[in-house]
PDB file of N, CA and C in Angstrom:
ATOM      1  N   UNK A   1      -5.334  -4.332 -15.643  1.00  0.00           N
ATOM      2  CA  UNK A   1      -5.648  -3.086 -14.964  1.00  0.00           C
ATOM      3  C   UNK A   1      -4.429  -2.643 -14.154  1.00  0.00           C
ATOM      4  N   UNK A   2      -4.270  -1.339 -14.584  1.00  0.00           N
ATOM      5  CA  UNK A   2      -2.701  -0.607 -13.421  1.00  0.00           C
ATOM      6  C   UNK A   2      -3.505  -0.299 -12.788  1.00  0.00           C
ATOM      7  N   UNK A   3      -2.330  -0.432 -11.411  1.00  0.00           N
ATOM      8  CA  UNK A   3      -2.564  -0.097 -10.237  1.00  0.00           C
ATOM      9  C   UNK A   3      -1.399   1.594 -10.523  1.00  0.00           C
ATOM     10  N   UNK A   4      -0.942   1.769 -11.281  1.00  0.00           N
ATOM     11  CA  UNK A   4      -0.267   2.629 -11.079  1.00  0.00           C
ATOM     12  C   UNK A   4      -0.797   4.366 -10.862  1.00  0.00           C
ATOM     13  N   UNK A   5      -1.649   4.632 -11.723  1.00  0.00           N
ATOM     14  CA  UNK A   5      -1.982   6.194 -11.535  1.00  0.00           C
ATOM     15  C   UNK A   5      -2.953   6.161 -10.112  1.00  0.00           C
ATOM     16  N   UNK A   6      -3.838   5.229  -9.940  1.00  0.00           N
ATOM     17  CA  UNK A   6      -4.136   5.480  -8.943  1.00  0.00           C
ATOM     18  C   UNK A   6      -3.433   5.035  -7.538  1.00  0.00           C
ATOM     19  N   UNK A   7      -2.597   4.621  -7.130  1.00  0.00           N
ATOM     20  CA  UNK A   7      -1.386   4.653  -6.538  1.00  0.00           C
ATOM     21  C   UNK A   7      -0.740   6.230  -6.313  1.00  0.00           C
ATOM     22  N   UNK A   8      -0.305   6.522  -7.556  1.00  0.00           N
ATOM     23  CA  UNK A   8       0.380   7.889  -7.696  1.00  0.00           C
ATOM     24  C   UNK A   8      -0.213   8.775  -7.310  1.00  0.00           C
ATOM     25  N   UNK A   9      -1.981   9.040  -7.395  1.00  0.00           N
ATOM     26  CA  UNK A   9      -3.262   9.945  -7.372  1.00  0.00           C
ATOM     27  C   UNK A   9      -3.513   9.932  -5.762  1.00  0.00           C
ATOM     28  N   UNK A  10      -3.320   8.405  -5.226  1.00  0.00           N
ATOM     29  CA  UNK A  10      -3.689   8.485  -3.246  1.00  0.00           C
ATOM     30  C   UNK A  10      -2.651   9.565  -3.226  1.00  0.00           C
ATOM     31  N   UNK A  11      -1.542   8.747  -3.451  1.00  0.00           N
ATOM     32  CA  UNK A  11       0.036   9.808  -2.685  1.00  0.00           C
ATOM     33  C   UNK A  11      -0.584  11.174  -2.486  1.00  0.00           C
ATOM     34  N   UNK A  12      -0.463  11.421  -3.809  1.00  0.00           N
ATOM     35  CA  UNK A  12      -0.381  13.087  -4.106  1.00  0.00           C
ATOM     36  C   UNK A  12      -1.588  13.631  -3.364  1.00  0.00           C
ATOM     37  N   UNK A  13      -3.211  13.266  -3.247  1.00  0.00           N
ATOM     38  CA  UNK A  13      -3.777  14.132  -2.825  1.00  0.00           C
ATOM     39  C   UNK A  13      -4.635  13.246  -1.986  1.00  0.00           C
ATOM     40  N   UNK A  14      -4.370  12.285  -1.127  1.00  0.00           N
ATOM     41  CA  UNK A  14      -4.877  11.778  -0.316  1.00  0.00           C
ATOM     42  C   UNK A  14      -3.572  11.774   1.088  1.00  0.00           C
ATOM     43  N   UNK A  15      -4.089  10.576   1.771  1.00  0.00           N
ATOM     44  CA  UNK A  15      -3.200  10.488   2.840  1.00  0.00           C
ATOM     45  C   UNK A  15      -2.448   8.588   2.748  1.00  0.00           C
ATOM     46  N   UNK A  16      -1.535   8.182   2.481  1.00  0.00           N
ATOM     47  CA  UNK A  16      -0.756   7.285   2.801  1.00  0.00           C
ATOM     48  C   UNK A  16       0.276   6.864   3.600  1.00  0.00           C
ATOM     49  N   UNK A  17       0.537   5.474   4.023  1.00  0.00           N
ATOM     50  CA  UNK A  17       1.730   5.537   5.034  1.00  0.00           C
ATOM     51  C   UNK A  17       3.027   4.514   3.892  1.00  0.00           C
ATOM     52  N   UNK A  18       4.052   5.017   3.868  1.00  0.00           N
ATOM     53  CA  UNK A  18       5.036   4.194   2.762  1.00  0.00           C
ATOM     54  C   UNK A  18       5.791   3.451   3.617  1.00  0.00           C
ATOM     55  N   UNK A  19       5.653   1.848   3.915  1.00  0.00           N
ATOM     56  CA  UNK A  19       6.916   1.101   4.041  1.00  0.00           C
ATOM     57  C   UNK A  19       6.315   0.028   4.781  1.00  0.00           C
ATOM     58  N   UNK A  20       7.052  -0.797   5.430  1.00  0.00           N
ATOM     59  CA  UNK A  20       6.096  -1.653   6.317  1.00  0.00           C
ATOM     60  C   UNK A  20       5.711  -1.709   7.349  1.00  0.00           C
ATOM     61  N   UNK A  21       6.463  -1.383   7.955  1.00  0.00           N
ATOM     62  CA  UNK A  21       6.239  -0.398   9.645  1.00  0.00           C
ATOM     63  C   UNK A  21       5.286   0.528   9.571  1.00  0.00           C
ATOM     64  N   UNK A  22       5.139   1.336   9.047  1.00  0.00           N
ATOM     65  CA  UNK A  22       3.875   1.926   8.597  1.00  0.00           C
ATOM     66  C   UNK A  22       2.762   1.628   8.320  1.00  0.00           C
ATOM     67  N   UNK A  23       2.991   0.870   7.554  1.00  0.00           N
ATOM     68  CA  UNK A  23       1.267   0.223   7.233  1.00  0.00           C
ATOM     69  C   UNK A  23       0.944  -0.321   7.711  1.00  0.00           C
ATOM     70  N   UNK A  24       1.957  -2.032   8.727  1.00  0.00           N
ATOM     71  CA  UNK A  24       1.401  -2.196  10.011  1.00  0.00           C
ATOM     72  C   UNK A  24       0.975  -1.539  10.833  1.00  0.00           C
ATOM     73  N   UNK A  25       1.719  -0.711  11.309  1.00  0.00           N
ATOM     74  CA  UNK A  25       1.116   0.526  12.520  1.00  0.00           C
ATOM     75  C   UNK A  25      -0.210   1.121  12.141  1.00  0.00           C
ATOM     76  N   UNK A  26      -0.500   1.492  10.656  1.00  0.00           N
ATOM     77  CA  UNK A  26      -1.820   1.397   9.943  1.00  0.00           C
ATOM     78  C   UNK A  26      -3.254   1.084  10.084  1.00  0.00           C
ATOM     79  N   UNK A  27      -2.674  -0.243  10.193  1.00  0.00           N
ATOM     80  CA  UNK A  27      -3.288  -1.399  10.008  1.00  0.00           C
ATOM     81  C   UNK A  27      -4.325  -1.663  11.355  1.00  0.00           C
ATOM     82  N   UNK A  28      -2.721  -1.794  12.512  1.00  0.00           N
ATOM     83  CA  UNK A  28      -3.505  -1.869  13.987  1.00  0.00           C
ATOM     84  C   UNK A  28      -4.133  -0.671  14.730  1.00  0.00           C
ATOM     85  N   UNK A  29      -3.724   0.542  13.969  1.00  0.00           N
ATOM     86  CA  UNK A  29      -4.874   1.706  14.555  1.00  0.00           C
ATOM     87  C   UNK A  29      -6.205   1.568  13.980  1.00  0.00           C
ATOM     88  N   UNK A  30      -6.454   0.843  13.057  1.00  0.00           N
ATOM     89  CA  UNK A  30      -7.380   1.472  12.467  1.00  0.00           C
ATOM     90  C   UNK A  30      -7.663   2.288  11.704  1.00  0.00           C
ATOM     91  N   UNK A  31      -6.330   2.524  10.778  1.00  0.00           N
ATOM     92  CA  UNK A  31      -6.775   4.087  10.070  1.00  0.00           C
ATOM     93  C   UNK A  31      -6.393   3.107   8.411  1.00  0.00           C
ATOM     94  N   UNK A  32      -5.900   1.960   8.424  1.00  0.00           N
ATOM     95  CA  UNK A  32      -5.687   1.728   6.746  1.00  0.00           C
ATOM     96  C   UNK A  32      -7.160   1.142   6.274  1.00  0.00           C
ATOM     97  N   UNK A  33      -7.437   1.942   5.025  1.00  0.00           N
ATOM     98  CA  UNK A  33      -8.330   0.821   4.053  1.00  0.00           C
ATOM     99  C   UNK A  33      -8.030   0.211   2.916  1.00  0.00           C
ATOM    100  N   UNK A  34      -6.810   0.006   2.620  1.00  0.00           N
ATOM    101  CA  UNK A  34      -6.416  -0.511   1.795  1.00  0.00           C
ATOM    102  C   UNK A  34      -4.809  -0.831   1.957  1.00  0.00           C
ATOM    103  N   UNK A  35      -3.992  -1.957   1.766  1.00  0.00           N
ATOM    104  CA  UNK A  35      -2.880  -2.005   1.744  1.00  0.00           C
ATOM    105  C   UNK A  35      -2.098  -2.528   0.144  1.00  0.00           C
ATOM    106  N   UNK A  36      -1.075  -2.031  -0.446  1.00  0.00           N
ATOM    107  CA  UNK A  36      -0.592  -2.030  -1.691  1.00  0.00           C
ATOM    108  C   UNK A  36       0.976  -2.953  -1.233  1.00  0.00           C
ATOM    109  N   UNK A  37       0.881  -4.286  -1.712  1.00  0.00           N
ATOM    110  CA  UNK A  37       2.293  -4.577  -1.343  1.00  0.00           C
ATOM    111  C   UNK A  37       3.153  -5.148  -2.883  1.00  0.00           C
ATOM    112  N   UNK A  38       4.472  -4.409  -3.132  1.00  0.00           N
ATOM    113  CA  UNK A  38       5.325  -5.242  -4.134  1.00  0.00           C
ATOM    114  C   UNK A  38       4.816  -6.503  -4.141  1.00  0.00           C
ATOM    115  N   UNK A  39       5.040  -6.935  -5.384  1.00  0.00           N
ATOM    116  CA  UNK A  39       5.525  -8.685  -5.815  1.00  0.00           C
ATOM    117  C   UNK A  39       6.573  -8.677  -4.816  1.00  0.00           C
ATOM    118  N   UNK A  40       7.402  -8.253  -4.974  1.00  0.00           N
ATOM    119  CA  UNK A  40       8.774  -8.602  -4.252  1.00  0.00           C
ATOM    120  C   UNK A  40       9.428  -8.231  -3.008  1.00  0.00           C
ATOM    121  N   UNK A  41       8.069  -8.445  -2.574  1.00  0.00           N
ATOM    122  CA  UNK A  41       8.487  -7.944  -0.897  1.00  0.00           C
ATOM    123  C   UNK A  41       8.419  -8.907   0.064  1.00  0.00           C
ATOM    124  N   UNK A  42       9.823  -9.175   0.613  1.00  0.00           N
ATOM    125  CA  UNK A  42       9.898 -10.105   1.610  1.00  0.00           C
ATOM    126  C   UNK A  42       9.027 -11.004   2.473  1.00  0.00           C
ATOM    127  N   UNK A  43       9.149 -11.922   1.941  1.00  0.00           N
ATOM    128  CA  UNK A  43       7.724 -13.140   2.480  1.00  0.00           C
ATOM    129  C   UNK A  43       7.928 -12.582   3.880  1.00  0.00           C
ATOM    130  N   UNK A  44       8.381 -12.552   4.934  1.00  0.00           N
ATOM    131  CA  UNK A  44       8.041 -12.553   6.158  1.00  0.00           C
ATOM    132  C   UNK A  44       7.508 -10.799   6.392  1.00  0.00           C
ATOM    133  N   UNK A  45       8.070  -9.906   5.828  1.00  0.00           N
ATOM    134  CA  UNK A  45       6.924  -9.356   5.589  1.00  0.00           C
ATOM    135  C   UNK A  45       5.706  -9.137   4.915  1.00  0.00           C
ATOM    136  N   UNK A  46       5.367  -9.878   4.177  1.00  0.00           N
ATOM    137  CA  UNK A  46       4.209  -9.628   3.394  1.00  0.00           C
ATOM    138  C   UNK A  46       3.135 -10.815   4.199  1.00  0.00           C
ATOM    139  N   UNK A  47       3.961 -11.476   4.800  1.00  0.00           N
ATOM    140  CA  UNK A  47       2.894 -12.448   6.325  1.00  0.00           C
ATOM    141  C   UNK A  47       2.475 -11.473   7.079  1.00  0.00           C
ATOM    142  N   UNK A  48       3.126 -10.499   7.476  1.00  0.00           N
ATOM    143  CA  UNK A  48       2.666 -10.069   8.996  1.00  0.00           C
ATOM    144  C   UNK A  48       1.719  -8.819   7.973  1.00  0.00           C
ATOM    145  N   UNK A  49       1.505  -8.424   7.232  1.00  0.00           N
ATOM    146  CA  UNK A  49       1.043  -7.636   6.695  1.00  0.00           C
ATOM    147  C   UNK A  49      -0.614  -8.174   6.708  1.00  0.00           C
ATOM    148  N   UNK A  50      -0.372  -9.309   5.554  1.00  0.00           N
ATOM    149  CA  UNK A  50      -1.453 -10.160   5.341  1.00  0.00           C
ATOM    150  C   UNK A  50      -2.235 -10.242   6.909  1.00  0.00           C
ATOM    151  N   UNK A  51      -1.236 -10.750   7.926  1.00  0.00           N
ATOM    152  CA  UNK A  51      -2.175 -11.459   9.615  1.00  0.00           C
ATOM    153  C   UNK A  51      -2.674 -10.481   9.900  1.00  0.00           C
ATOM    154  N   UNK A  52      -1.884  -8.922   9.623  1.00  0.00           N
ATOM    155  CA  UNK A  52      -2.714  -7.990  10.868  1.00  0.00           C
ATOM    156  C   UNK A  52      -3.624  -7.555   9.535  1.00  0.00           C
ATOM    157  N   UNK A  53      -3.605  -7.437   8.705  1.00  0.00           N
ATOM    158  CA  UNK A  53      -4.888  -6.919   7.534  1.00  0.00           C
ATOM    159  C   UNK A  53      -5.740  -8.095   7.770  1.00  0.00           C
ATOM    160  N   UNK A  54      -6.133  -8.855   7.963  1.00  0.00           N
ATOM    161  CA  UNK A  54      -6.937 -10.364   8.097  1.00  0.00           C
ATOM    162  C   UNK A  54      -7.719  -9.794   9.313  1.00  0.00           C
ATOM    163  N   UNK A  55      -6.677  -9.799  10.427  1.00  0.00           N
ATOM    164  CA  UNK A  55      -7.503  -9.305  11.813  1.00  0.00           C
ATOM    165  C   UNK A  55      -8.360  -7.769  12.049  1.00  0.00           C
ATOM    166  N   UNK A  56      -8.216  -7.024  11.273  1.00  0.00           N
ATOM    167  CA  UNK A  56      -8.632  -5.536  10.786  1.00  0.00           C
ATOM    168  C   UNK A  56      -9.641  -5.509   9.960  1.00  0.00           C
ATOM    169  N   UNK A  57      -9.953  -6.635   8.977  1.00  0.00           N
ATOM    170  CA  UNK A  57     -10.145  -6.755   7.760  1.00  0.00           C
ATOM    171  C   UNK A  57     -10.142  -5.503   6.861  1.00  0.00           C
ATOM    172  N   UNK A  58      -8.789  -5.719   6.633  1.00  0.00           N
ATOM    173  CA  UNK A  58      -8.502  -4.541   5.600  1.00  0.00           C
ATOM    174  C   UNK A  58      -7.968  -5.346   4.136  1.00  0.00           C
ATOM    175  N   UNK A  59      -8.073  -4.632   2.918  1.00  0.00           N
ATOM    176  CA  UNK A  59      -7.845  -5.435   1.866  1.00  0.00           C
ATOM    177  C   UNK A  59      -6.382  -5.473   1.586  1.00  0.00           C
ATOM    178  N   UNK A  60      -5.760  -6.428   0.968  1.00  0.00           N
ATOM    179  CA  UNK A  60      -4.101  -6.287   0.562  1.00  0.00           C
ATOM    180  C   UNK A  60      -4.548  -6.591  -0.920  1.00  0.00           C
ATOM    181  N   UNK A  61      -3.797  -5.985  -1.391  1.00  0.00           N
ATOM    182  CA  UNK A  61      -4.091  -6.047  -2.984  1.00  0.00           C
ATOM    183  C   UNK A  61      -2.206  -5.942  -3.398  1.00  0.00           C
ATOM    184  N   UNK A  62      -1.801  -6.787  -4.175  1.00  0.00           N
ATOM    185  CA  UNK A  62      -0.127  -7.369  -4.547  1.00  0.00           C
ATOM    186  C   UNK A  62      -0.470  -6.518  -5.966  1.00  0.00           C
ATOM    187  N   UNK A  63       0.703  -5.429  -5.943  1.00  0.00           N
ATOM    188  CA  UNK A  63       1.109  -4.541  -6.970  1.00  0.00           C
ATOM    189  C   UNK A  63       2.046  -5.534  -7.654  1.00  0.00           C
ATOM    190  N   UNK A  64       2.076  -5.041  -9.070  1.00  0.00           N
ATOM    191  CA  UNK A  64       2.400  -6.519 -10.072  1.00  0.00           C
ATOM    192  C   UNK A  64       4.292  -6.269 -10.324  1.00  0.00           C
ATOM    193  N   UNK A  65       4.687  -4.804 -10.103  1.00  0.00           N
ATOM    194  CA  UNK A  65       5.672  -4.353 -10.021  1.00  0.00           C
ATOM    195  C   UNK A  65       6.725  -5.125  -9.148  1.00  0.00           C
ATOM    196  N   UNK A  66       7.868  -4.242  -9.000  1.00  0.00           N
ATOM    197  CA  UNK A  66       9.130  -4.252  -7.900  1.00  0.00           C
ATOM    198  C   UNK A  66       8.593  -3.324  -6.932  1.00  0.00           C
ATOM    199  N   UNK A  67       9.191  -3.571  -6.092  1.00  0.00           N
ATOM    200  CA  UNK A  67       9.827  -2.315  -4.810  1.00  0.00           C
ATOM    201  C   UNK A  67      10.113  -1.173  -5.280  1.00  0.00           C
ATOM    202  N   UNK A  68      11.000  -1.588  -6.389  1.00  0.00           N
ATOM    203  CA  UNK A  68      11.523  -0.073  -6.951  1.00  0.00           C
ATOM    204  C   UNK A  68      11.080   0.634  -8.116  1.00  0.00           C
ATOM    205  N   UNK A  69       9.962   0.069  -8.577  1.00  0.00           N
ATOM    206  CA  UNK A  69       8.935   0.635  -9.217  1.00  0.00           C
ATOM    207  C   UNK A  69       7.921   0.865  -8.301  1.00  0.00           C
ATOM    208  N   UNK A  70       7.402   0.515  -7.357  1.00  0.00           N
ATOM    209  CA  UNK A  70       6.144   1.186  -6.435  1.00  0.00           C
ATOM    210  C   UNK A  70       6.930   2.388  -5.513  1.00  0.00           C
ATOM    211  N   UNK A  71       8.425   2.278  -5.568  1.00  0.00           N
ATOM    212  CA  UNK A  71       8.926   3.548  -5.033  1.00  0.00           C
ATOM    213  C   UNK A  71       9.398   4.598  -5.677  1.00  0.00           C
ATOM    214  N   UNK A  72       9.164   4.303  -7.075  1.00  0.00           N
ATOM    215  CA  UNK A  72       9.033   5.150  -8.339  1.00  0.00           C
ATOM    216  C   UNK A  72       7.639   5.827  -8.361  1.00  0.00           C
ATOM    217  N   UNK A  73       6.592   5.065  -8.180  1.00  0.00           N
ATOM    218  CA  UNK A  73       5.192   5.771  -8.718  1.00  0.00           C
ATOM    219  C   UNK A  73       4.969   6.655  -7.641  1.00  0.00           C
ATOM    220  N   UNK A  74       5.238   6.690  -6.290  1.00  0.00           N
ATOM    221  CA  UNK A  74       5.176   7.397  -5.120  1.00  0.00           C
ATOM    222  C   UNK A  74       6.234   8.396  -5.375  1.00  0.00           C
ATOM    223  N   UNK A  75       7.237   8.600  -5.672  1.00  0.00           N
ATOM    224  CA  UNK A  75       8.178   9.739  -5.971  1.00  0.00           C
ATOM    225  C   UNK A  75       9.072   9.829  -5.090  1.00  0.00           C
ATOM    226  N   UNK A  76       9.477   8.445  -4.552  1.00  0.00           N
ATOM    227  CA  UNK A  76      10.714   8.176  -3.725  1.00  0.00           C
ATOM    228  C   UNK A  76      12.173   7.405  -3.944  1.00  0.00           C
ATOM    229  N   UNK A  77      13.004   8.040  -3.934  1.00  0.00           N
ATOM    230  CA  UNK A  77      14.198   7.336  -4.549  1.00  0.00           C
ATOM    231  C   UNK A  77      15.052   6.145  -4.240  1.00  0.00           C
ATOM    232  N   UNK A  78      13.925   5.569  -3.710  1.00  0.00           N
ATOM    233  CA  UNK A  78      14.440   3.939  -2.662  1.00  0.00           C
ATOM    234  C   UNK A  78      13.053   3.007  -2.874  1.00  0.00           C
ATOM    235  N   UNK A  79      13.592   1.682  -2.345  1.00  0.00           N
ATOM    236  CA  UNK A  79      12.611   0.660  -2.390  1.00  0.00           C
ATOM    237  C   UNK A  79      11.346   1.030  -1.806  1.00  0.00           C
ATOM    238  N   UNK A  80      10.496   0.478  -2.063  1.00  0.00           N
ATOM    239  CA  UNK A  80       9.114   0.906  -1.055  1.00  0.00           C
ATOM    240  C   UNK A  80       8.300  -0.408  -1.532  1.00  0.00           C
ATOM    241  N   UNK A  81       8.574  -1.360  -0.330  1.00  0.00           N
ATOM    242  CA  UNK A  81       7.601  -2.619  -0.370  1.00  0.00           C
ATOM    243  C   UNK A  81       6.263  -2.454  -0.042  1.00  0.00           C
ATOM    244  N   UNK A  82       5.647  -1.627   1.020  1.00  0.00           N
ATOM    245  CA  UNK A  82       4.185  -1.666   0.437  1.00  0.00           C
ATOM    246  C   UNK A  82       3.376   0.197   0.862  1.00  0.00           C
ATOM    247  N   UNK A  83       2.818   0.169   0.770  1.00  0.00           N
ATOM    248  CA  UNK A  83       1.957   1.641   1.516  1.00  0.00           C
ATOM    249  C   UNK A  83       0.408   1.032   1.275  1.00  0.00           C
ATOM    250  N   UNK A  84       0.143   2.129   2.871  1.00  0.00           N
ATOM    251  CA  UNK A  84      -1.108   1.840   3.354  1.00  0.00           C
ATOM    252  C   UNK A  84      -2.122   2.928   2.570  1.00  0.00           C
ATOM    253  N   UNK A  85      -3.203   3.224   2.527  1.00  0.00           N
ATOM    254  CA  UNK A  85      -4.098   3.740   1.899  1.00  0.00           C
ATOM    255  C   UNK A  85      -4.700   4.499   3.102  1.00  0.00           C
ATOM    256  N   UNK A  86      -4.609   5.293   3.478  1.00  0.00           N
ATOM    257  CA  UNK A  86      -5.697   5.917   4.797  1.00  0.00           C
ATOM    258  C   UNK A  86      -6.810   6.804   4.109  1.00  0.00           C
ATOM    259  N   UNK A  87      -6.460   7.545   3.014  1.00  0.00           N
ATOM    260  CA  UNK A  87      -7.522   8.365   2.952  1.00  0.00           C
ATOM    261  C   UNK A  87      -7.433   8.376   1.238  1.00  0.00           C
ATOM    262  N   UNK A  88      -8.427   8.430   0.285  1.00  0.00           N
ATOM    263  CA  UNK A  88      -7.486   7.986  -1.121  1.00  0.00           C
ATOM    264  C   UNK A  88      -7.936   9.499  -1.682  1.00  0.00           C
ATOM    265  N   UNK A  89      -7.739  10.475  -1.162  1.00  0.00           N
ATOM    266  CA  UNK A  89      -8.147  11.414  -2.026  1.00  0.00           C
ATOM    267  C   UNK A  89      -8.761  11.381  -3.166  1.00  0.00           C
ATOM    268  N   UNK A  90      -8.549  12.027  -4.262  1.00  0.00           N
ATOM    269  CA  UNK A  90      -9.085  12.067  -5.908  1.00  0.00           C
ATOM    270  C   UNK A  90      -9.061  10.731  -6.283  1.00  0.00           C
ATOM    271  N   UNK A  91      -8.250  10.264  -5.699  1.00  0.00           N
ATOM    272  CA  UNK A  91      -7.894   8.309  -6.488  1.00  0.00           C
ATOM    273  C   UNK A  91      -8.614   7.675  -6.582  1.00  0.00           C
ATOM    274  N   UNK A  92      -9.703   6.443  -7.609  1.00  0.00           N
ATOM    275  CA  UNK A  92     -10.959   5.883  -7.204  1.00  0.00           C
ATOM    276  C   UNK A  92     -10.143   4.213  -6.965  1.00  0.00           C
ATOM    277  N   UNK A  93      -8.468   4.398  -6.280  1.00  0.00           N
ATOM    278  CA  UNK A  93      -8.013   3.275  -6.223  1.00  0.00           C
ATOM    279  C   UNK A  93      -8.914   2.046  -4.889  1.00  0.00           C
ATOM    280  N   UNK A  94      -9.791   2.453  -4.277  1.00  0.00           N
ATOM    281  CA  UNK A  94     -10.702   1.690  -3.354  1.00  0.00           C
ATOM    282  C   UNK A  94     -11.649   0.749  -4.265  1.00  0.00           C
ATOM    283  N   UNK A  95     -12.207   1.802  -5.177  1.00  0.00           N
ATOM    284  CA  UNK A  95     -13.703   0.977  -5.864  1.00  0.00           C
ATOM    285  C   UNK A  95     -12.718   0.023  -7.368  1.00  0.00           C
ATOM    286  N   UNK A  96     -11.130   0.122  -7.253  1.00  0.00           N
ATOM    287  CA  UNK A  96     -10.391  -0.337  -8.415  1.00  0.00           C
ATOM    288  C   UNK A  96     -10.210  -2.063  -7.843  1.00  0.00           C
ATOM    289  N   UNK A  97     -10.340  -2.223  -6.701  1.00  0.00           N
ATOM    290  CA  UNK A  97      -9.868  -3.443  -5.671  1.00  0.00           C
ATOM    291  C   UNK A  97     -10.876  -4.000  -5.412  1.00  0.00           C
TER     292      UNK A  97
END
């Protein structure tokens, strides 16, 4: 199962936060329901991701990709280790997890 169109489908007509600072910050407001992180995103970040999604209980779901393919499906021309999910618009990427 891709994670990819619905990935691409939050972006575009929902609300997301792209990077890791973001989705932490996410995370501890209260506004992520879902977090999307690379395979290949830096163990010490993909810890603090995991601790504060644990304490929130929000879901992390590991995109099977790179960085630079999840910053491809978002339509950004740089790495992008994970994005948060706040609102998934059209995307049924929530009931996909």
């Amino acid at each position: 199962m891709s994670l990819n169109q619905p990935i691409a489908s939050a972006v575009a007509t929902g609300k997301c936060k792209i990077g890791v600072k973001s989705s932490i910050s996410s995370i501890k407001k209260g506004e992520a329901k879902l977090v999307v992180v690379a395979a290949n995103c830096p163990k010490d970040e993909y810890e603090d991701i995991t601790r504060y999604a644990q304490l929130a209980q929000v879901k992390v779901q590991e995109f099977e990709g790179t960085s630079w393919d999840l910053g491809e499906i978002v339509g950004k021309p740089f790495m992008v280790s994970a994005i948060a999910i706040i609102q998934p618009g059209d995307s049924k990427i929530l009931k996909m997890v």
